[in-house]
Protein backbone atom coordinates (compact mmCIF):
# COMPACT_ATOMS: atom_id res chain seq x y z
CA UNK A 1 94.84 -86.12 -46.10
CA UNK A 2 95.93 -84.07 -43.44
CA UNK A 3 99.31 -84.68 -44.93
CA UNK A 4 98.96 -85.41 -48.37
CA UNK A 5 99.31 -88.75 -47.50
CA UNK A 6 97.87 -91.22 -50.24
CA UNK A 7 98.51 -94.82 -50.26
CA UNK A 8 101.20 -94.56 -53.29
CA UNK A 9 103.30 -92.04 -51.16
CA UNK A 10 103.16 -94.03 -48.44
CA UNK A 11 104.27 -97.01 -50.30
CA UNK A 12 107.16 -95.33 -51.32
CA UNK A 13 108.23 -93.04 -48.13
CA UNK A 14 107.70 -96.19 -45.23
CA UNK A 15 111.05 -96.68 -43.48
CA UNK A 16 112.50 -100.32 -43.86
CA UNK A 17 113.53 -102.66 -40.82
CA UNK A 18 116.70 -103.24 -40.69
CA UNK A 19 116.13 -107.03 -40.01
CA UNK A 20 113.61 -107.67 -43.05
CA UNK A 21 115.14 -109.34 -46.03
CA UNK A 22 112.36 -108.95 -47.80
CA UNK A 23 110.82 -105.64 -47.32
CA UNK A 24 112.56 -103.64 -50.80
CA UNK A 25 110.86 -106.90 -52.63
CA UNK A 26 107.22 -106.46 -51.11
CA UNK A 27 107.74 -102.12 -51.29
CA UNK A 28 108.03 -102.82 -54.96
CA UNK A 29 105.01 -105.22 -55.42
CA UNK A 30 102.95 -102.73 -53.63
CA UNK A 31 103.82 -99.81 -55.86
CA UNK A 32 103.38 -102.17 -58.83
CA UNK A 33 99.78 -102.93 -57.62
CA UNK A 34 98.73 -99.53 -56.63
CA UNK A 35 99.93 -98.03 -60.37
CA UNK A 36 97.77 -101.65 -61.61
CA UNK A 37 95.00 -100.55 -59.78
CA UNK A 38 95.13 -96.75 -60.87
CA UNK A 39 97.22 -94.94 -57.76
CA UNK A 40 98.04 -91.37 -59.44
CA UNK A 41 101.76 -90.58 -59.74
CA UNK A 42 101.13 -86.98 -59.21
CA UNK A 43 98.00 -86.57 -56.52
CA UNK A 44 98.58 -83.24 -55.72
CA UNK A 45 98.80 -80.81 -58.43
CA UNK A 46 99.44 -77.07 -58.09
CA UNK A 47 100.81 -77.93 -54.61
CA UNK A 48 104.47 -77.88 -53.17
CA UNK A 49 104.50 -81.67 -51.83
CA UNK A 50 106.55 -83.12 -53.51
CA UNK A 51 104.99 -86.16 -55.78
CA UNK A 52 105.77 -89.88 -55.27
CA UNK A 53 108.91 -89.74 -57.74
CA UNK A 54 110.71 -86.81 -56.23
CA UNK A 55 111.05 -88.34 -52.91
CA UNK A 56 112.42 -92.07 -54.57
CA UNK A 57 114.87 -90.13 -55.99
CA UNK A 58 116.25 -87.85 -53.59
CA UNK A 59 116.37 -91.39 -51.64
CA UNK A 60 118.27 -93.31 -54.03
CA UNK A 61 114.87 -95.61 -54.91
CA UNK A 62 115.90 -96.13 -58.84
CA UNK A 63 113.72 -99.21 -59.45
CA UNK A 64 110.67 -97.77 -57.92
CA UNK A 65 111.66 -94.66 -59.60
CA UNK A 66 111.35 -96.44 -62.90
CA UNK A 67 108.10 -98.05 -62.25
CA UNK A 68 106.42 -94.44 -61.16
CA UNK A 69 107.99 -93.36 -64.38
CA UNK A 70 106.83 -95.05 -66.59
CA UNK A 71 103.54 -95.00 -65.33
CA UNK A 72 104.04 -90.88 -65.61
């Protein structure tokens, strides 16, 4: 936790290589099964990190932005 690093946020933040096809298909499953399985959209309250949905939009991220908000 050393930096507010839980498994949703690293679903969302993890740099894709270049050379997998498939990677934007499997980021999504992942954030579909940590929201199934009860991830928290916002881990951190009362901090300044910035929550899952924040960073998938600053990066452009709209369908895992729409997953995180409707689970909001």
């Amino acid at each position: 936790m050393e930096f507010k690093e839980t498994p949703l946020i690293t679903a969302v933040r993890i740099e894709p290589n270049p050379d997998d096809d498939t990677f934007e298909q499997r980021r999504e499953a992942m954030v579909r099964f940590l929201l199934k399985h009860g991830a928290s959209t916002s881990p951190f309250e009362n901090e300044s990190w910035p929550t899952p949905l924040v960073w998938v939009q600053k990066h452009g991220l709209d369908n895992i932005a729409e997953l995180l908000s409707a689970a909001e």
